[in-house]
Protein backbone atom coordinates (compact mmCIF):
# COMPACT_ATOMS: atom_id res chain seq x y z
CA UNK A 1 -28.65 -1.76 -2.41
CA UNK A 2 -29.98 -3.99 -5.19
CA UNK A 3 -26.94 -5.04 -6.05
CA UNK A 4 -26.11 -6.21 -2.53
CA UNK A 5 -29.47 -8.26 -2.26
CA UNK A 6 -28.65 -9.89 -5.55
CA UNK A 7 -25.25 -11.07 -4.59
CA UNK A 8 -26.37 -11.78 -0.89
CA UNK A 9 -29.24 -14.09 -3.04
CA UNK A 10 -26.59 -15.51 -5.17
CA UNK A 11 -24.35 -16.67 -2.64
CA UNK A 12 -27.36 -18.16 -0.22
CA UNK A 13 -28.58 -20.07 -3.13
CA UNK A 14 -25.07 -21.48 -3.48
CA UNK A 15 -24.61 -22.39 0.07
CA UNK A 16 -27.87 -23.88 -0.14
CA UNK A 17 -26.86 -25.97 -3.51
CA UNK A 18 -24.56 -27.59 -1.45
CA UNK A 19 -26.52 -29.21 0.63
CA UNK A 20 -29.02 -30.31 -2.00
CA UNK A 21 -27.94 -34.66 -2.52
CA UNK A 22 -27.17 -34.96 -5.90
CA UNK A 23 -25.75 -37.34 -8.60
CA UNK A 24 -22.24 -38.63 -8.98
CA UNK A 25 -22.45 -36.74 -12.26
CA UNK A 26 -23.74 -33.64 -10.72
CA UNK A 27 -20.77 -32.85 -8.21
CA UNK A 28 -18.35 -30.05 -8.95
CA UNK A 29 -16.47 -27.99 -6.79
CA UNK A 30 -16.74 -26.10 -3.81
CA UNK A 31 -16.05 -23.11 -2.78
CA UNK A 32 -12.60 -23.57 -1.94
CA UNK A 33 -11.66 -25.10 -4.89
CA UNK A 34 -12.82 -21.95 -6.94
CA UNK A 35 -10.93 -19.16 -7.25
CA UNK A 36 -13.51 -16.85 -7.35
CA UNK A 37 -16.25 -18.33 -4.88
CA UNK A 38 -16.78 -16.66 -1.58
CA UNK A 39 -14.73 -13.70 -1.94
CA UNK A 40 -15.63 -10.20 -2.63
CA UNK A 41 -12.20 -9.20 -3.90
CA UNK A 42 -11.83 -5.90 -2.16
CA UNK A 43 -8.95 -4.42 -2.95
CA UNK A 44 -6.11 -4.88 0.35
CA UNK A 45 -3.97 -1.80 0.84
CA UNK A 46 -0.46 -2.18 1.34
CA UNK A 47 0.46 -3.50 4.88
CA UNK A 48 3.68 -4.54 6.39
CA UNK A 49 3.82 -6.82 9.25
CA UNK A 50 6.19 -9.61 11.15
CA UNK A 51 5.33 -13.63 11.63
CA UNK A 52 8.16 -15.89 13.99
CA UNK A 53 8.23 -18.96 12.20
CA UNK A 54 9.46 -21.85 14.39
CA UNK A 55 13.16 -21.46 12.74
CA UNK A 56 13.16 -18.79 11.14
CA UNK A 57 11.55 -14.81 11.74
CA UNK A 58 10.01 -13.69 9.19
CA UNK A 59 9.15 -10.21 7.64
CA UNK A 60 5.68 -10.19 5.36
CA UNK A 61 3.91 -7.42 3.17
CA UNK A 62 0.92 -7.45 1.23
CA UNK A 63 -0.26 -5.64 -1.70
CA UNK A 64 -3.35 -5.23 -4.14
CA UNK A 65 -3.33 -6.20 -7.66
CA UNK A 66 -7.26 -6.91 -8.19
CA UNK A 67 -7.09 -3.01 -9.94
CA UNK A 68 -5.23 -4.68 -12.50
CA UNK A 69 -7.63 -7.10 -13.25
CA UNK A 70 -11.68 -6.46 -13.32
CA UNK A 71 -12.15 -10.24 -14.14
CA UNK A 72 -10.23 -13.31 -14.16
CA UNK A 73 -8.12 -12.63 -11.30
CA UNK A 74 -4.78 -13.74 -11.83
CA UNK A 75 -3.25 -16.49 -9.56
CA UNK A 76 -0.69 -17.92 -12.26
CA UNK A 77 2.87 -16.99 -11.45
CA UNK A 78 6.71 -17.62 -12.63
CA UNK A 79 9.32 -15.57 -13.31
CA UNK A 80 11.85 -15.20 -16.21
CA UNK A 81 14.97 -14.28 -14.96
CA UNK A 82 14.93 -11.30 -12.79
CA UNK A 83 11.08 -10.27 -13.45
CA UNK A 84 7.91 -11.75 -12.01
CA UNK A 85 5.20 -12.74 -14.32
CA UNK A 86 1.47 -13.40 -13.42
CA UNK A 87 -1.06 -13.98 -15.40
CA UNK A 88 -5.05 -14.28 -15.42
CA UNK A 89 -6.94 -17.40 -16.22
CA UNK A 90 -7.48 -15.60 -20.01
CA UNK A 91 -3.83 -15.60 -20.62
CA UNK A 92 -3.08 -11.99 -19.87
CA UNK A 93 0.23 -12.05 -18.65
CA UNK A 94 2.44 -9.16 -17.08
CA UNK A 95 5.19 -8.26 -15.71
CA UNK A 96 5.31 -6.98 -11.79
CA UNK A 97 7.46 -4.97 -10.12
CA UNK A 98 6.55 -3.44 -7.01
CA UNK A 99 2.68 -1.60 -7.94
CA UNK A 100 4.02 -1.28 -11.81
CA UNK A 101 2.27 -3.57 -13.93
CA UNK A 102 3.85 -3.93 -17.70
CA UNK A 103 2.24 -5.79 -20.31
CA UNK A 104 4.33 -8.70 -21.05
CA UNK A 105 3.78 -8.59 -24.75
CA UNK A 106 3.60 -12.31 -25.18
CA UNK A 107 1.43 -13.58 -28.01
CA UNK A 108 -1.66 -15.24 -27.14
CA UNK A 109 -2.76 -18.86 -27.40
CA UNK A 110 -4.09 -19.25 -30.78
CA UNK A 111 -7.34 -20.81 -29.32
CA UNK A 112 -10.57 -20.10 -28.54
CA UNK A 113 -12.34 -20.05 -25.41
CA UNK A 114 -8.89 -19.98 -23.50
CA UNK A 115 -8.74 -21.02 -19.52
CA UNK A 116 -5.21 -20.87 -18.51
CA UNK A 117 -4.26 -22.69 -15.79
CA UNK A 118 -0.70 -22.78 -15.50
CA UNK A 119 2.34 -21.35 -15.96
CA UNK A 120 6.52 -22.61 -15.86
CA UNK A 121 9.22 -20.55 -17.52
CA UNK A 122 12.38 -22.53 -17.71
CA UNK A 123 15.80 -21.15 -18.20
CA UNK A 124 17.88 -23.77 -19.17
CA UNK A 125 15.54 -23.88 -22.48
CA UNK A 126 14.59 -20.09 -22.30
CA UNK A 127 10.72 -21.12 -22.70
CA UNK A 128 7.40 -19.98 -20.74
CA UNK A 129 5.24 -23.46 -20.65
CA UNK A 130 1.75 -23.61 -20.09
CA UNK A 131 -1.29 -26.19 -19.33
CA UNK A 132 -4.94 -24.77 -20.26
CA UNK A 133 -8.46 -25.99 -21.47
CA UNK A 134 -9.86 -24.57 -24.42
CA UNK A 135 -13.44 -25.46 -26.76
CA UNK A 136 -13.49 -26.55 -30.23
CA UNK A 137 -16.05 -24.17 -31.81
CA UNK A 138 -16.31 -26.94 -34.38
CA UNK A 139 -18.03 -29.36 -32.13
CA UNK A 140 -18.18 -27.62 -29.08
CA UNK A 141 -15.44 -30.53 -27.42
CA UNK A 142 -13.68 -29.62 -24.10
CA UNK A 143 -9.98 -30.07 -24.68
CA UNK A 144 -7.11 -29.45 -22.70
CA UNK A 145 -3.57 -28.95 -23.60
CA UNK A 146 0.19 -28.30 -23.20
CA UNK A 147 1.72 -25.25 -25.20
CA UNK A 148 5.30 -24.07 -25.57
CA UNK A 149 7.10 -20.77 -26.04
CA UNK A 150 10.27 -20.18 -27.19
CA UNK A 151 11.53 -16.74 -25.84
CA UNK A 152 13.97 -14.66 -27.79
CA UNK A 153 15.49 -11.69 -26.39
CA UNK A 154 16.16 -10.53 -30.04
CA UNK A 155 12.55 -10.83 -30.98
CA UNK A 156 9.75 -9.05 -30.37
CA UNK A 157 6.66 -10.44 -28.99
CA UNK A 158 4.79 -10.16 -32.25
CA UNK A 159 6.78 -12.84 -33.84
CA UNK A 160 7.02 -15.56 -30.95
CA UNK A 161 4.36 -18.29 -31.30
CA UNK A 162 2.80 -20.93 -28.73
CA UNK A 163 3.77 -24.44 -29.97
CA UNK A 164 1.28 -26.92 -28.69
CA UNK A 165 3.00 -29.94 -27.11
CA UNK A 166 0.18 -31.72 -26.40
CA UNK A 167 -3.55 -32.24 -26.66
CA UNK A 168 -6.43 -33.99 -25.36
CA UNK A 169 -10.07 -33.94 -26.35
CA UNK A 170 -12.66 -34.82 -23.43
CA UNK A 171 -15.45 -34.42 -26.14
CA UNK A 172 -18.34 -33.18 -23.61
CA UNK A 173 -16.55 -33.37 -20.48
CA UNK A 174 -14.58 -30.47 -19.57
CA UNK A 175 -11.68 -30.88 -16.99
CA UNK A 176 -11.19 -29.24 -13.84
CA UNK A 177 -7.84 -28.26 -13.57
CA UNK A 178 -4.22 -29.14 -15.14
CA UNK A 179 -0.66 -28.44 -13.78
CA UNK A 180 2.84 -28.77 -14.75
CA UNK A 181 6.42 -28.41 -14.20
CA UNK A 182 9.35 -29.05 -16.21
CA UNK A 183 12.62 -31.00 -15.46
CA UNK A 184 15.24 -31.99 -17.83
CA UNK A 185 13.85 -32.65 -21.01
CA UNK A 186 10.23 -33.44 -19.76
CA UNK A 187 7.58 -31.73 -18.91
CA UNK A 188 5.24 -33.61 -16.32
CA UNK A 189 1.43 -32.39 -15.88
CA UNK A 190 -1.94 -33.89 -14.29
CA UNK A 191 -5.29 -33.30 -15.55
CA UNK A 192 -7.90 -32.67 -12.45
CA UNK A 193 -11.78 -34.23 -12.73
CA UNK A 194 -13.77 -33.95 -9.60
CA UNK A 195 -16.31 -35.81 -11.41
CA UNK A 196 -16.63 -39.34 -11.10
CA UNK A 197 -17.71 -40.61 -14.15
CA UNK A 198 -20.07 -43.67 -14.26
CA UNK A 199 -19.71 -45.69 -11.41
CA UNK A 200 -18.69 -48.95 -13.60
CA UNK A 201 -15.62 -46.99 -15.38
CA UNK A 202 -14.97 -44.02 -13.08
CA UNK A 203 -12.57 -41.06 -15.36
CA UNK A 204 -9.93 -41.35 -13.45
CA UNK A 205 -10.25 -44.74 -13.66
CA UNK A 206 -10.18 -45.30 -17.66
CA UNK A 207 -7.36 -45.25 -18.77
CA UNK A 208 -8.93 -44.10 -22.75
CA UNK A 209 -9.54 -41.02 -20.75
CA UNK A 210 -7.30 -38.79 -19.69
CA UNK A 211 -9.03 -36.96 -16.55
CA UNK A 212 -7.49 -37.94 -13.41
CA UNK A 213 -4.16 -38.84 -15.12
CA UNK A 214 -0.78 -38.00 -14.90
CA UNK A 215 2.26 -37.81 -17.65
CA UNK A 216 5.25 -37.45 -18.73
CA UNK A 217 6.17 -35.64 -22.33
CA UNK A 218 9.68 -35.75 -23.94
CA UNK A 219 9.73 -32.64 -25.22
CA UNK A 220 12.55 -34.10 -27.95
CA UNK A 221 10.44 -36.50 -29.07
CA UNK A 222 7.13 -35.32 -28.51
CA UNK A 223 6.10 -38.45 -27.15
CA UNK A 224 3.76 -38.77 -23.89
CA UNK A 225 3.85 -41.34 -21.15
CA UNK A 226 1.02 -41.98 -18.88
CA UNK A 227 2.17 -42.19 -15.54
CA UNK A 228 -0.57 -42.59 -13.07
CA UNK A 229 -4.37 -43.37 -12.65
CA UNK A 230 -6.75 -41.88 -9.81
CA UNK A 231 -6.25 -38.34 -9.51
CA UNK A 232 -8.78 -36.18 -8.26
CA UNK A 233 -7.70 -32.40 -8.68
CA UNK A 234 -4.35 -31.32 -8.33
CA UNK A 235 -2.78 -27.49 -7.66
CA UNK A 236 0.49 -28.04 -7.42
CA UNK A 237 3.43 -30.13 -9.13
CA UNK A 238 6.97 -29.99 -8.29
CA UNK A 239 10.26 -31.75 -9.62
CA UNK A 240 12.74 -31.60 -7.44
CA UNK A 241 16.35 -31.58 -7.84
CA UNK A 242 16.84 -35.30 -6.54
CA UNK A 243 14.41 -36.11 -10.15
CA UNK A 244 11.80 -36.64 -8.32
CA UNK A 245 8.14 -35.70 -9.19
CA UNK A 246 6.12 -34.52 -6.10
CA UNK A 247 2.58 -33.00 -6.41
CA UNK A 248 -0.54 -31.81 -4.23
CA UNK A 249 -4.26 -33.02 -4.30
CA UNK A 250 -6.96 -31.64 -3.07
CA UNK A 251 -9.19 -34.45 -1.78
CA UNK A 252 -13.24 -33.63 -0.47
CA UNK A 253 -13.92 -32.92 3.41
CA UNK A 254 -10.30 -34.75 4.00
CA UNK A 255 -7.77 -36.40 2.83
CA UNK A 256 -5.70 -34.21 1.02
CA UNK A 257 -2.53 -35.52 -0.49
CA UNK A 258 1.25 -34.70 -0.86
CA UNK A 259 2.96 -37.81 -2.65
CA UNK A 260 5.19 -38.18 -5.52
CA UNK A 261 4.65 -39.76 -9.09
CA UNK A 262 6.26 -43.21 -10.04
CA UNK A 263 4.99 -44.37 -13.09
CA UNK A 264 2.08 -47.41 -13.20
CA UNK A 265 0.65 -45.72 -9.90
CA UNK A 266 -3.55 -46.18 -9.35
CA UNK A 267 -3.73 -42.57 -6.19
CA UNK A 268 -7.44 -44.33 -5.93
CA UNK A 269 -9.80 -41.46 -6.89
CA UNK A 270 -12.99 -41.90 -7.13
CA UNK A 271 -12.82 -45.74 -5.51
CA UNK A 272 -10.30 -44.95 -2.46
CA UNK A 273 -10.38 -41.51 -0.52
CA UNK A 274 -8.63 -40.91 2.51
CA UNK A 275 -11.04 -38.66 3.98
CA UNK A 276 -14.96 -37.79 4.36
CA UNK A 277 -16.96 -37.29 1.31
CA UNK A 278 -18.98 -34.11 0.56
CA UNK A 279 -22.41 -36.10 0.67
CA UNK A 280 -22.04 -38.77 2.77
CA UNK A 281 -19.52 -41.16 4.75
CA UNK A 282 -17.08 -43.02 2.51
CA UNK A 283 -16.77 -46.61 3.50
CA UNK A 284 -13.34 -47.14 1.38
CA UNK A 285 -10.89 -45.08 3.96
CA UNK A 286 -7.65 -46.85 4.63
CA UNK A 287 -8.21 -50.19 6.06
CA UNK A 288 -10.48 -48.58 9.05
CA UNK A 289 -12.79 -51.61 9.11
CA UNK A 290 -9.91 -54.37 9.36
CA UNK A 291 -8.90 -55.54 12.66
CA UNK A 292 -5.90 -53.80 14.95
CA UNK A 293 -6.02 -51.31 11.52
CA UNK A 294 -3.92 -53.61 9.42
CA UNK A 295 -2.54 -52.36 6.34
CA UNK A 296 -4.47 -54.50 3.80
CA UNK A 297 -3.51 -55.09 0.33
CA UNK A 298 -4.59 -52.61 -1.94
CA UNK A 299 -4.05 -51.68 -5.88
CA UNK A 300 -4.38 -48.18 -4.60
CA UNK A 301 -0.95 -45.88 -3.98
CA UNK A 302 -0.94 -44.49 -0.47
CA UNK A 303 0.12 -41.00 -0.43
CA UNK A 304 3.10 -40.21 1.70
CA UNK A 305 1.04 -37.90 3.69
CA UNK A 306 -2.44 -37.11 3.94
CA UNK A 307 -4.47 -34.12 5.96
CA UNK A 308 -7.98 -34.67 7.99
CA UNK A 309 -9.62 -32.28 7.53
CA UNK A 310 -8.87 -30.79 4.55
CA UNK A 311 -6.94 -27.89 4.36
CA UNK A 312 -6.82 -27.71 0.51
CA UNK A 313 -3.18 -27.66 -0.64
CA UNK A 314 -2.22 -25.68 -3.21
CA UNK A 315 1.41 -24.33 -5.18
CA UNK A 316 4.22 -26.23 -4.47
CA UNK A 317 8.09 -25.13 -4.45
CA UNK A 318 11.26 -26.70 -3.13
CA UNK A 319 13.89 -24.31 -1.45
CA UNK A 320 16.89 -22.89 -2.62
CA UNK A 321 19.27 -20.57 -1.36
CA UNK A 322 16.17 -19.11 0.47
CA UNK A 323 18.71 -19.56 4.02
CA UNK A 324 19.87 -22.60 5.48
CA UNK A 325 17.58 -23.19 8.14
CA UNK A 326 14.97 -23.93 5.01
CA UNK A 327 17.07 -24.77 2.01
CA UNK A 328 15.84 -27.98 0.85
CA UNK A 329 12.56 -28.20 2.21
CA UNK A 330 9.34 -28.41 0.53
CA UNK A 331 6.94 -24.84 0.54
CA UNK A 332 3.74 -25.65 0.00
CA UNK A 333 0.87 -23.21 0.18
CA UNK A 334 -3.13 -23.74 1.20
CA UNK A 335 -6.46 -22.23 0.04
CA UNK A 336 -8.69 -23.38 3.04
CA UNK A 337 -6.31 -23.01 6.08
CA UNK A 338 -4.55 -19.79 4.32
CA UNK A 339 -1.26 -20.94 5.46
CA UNK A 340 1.84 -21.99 3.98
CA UNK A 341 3.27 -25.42 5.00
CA UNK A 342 6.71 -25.97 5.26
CA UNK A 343 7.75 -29.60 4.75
CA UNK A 344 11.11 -31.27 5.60
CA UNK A 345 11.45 -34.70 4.06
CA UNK A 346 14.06 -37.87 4.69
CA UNK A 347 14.26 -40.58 2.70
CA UNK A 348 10.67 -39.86 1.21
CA UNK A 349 9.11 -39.26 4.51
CA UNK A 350 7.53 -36.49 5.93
CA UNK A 351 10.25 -35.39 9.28
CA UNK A 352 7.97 -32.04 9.89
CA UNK A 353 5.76 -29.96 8.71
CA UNK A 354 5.42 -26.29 10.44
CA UNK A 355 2.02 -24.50 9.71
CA UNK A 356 2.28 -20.37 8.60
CA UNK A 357 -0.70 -18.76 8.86
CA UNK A 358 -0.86 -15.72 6.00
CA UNK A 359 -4.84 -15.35 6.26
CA UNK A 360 -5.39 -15.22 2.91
CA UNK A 361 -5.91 -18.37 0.12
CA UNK A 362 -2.77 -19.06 -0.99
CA UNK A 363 -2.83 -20.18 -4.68
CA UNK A 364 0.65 -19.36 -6.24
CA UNK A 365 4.09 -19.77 -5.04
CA UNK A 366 7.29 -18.33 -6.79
CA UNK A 367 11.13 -17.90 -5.26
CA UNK A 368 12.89 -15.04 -6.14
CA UNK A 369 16.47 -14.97 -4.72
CA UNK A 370 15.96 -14.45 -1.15
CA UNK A 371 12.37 -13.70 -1.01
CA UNK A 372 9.07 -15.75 -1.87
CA UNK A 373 6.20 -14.60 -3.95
CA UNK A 374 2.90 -15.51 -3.48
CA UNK A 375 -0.57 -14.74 -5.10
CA UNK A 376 -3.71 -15.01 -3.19
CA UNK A 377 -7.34 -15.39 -4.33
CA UNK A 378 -8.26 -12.35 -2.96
CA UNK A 379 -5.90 -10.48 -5.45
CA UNK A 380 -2.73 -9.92 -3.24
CA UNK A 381 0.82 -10.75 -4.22
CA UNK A 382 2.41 -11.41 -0.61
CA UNK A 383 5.94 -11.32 -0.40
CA UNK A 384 7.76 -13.40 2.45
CA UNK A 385 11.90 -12.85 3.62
CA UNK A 386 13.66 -13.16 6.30
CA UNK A 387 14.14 -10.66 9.00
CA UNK A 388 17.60 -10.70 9.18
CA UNK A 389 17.67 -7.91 11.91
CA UNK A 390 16.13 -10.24 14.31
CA UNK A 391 17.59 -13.16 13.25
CA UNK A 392 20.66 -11.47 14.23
CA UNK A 393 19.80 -9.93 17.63
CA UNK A 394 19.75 -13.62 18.90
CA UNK A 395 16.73 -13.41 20.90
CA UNK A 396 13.06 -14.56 19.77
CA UNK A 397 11.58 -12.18 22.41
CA UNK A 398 10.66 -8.52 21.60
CA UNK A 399 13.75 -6.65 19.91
CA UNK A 400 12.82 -3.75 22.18
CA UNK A 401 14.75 -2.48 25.08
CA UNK A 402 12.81 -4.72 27.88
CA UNK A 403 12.10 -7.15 25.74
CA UNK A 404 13.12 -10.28 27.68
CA UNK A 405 11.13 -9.71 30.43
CA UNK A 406 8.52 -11.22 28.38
CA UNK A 407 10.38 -14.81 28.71
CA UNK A 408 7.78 -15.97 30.96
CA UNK A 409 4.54 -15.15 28.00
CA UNK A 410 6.83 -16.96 25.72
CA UNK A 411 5.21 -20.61 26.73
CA UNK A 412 1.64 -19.42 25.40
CA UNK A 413 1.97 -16.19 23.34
CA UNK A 414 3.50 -15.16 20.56
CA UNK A 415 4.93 -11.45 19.89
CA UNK A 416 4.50 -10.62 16.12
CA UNK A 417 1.15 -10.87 13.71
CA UNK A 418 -1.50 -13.20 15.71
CA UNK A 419 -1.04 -16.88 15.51
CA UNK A 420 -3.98 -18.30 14.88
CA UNK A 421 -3.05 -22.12 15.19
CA UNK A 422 -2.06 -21.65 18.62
CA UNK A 423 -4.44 -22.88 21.21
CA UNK A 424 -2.85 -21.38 24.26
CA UNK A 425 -3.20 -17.60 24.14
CA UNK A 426 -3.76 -14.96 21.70
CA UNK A 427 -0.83 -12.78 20.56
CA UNK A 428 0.73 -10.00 22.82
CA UNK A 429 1.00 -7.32 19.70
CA UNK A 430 -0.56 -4.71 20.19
CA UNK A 431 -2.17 -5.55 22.67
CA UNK A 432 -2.11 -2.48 24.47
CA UNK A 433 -5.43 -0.24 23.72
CA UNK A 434 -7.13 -3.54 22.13
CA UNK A 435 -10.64 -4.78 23.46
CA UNK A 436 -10.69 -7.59 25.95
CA UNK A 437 -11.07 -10.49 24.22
CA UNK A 438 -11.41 -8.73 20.45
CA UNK A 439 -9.01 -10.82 19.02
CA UNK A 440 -9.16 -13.74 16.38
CA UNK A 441 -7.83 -16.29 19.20
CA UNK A 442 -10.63 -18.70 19.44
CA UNK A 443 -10.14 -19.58 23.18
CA UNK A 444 -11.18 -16.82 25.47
CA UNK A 445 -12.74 -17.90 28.66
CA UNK A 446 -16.47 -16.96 29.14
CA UNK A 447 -15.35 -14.22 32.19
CA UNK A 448 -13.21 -12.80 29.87
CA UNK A 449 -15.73 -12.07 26.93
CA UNK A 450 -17.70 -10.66 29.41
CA UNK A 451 -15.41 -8.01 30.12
CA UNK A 452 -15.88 -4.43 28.60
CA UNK A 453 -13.08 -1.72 28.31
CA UNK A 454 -9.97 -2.37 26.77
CA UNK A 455 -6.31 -3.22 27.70
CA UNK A 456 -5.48 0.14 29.46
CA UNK A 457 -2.34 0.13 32.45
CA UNK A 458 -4.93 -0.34 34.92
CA UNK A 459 -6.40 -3.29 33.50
CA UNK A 460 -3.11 -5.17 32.41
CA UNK A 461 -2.19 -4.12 35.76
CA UNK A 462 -5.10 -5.86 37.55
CA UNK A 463 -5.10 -8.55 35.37
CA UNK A 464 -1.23 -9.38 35.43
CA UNK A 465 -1.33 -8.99 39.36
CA UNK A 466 -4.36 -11.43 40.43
CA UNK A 467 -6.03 -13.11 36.85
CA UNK A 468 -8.49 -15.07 38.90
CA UNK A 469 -9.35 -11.88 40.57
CA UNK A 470 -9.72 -9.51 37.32
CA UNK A 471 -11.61 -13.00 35.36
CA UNK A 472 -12.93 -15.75 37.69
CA UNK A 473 -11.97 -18.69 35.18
CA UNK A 474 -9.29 -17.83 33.39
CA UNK A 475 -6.63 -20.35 32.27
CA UNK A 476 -4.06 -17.18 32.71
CA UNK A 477 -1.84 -18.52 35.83
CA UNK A 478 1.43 -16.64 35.20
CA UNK A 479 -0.21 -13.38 37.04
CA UNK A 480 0.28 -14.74 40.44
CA UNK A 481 3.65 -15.31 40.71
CA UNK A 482 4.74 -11.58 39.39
CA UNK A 483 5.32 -9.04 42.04
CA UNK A 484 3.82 -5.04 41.65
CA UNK A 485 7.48 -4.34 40.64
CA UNK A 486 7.20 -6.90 38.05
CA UNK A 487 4.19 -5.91 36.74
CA UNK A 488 4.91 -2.47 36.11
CA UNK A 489 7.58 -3.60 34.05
CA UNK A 490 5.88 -6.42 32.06
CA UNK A 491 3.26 -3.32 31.50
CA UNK A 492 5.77 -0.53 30.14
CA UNK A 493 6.70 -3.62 27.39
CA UNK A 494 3.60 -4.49 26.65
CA UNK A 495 2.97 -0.49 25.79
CA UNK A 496 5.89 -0.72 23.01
CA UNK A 497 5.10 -3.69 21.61
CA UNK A 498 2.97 -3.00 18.08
């Protein structure tokens, strides 16, 4: 019971520390920007379950790997080859298959003080790349840094070493975040600062600092290339086939960014944000005070989308040989809306983007031949594929003898794990036997919540066959054109469908 008071204590005092006005100096992230704030990493059992994207059904499982890990929980994933890797913010790094957890056997970072925060294993130069801060013991500087290594099959572990590519010493300033990916010959990262620096030379500003920058290293030459000014805290870079250099950023209470990298870029941070501050009102959003909204001219880069509110974006992948419908498209995941995003893009422009609510913080993406890996902050590697037995039975109603007599729910429900971005009705599985209005949907009408009992026959029945009748106020009009006959029917379905 004490120990329940002191963390219930710890986290009011936290909630209550963000409230508190402070300094530029003094802000640092929020909960969910952390991967360990707000959660109480229970462990999730195994569970098995189906989501209809808007192309594409989709079959989804999710299972624990916090045993693993009593600290540090690892979010860091890539695979080599044909075997998944993920690793803890320490460095330790294993191989996953199924439960089975395998030690990778990977020497460690010959640094002190280690937090990893990345991770890229490249084939076509057989090397596991990494981004991570570390602390001088000799003068107690924050550095962070770019590391190397060169995988041989014919070697053991024992005799690999880490080549640092790269280093960077913030002196008393430590840095928020890095990330990376590799294409070609280069390996392109971005430090994070949420700090601001002094308000006359901001971090991400200077460009004799290296927090809220962006580069590009030739890892022949060893050479490094700043490429942009004004980041704020990225979680996810991507090169894509076509070259290009795409990456995520997490902005305050909005404007979050997806944009790409071309080099002499300013993305604005801390003088230009696209969204609300934490502590007060920003007067610097995009041209707002101009008249008719004009596009002014600006020094700042405008991202090539930005989301209000924030939604915290996260990993980032592109698509391939994943299935048609999706090949090519961007996969991006989310902490705050626990949701993946997937992103279709012409000519540098954003043609869709189709929410996929998961439910959990998404911080790691990884493709695997026809299925998707992802690792969640609550300590849950989530594994998405297609559900080719649907796919194939040509209908996106129930695949249950019946089934299409639910065409007219179709408009406002969905049939598989709730949808919790829809705003018209809650989801129809297994709904049979559930409370009246106990049900994440966020929607119910007040006659409705006031209703005990459950979904039994009798009450789909009533409901189905009069809704204004069973709920005086319901937005549920369907009922009264269905006939007892119809009903029944609708009602035997509704019974089968889990």
């Amino acid at each position: 019971m004490q120990q329940i008071i002191f963390l219930l204590s710890t986290r009011l005092l936290l909630c209550v520390a963000l409230f508190i006005p402070v300094g530029v100096q003094a802000q640092s992230a929020v909960c969910w920007e952390s991967a360990d704030c707000g959660l109480n990493h229970q462990p999730v059992q195994f569970s098995t379950y189906k989501i209809d994207s808007t192309l594409l059904p989709l079959s989804i499982s999710k299972t624990s790997y916090a045993k693993h890990y009593s600290q540090n929980f690892p979010a860091l994933i890539t695979a080599i080859q044909d075997r998944l890797l993920l690793s803890d913010s320490s460095g330790n790094m294993s191989f996953i298959e199924g439960d089975t957890f395998t030690d990778a056997g990977f020497p460690s970072i010959l640094k002190k003080n280690v937090t990893l925060r990345d991770i890229k294993y490249k084939e076509k130069l057989d090397s596991l790349f990494a981004c991570f801060h570390y602390q001088d013991d000799a003068d107690n500087s924050h550095h962070t840094a770019v590391a190397r290594l060169q995988i041989s099959k014919n070697s053991p572990g024992s005799q690999m070493k880490w080549t640092v590519l790269y280093d960077t010493n913030h002196k008393e300033i430590q840095a928020d975040n890095c990330v990376l990916d590799v294409t070609g010959h280069k390996v392109y990262f971005i430090i994070g600062s949420l700090k601001e620096g002094p308000s006359d030379r901001p971090y991400a500003q200077d460009k004799d600092n290296s927090l809220g920058k962006s580069f590009s290293l030739d890892i022949q030459t060893g050479k490094t290339k700043l490429l942009a000014t004004g980041h704020r805290m990225s979680l996810g870079i991507l090169g894509r086939t076509n070259g290009q250099v795409w990456f995520t950023e997490n902005g305050e209470r909005g404007g979050d960014k997806l944009s790409f990298l071309e080099s002499g870029q300013n993305h604005g941070w801390p003088l230009k944000v696209a969204g609300t501050r934490y502590f007060r009102f920003s007067k610097s959003t995009h041209a707002s005070s101009s008249k008719n909204h004009k596009e002014e001219s600006s020094p700042f880069s405008e991202a090539v989308y930005s989301w209000l509110p924030s939604i915290a974006p996260s990993a980032l992948i592109e698509l391939t040989d994943f299935h048609p419908q999706w090949d090519g498209d961007l996969l991006m995941g989310s902490l705050k809306a626990q949701s993946l995003y997937r992103i279709r893009l012409v000519d540098n422009r954003i043609h869709s983007i189709e929410q996929i609510h998961i439910g959990q913080r998404v911080r790691g993406i990884q493709q695997m031949g026809k299925t998707l890996f992802l690792t969640t902050d609550e300590g849950t590697v989530v594994t998405v594929e297609v559900d080719e037995r649907r796919l194939n039975s040509m209908t996106a109603l129930p695949d249950i003898p019946g089934g299409s007599l639910l065409g007219l729910c179709v408009n406002c429900h969905s049939f598989t794990q709730p949808d919790v971005t829809s705003a018209f009705g809650p989801s129809l599985a297994g709904i049979f036997g559930r409370g009246i209005a106990l049900h994440n949907f966020a929607y119910f009408s007040d006659s409705l919540k006031k209703k005990a009992g459950v979904w039994d026959e009798a009450a789909l029945t009533s409901y189905l066959l009069d809704p204004q009748s069973f709920a005086p106020g319901t937005t549920m009009k369907i009922g009264a054109k269905l006939n007892p006959d119809e009903v029944k029917k609708i009602v035997d379905i509704l019974k089968k469908l889990k």
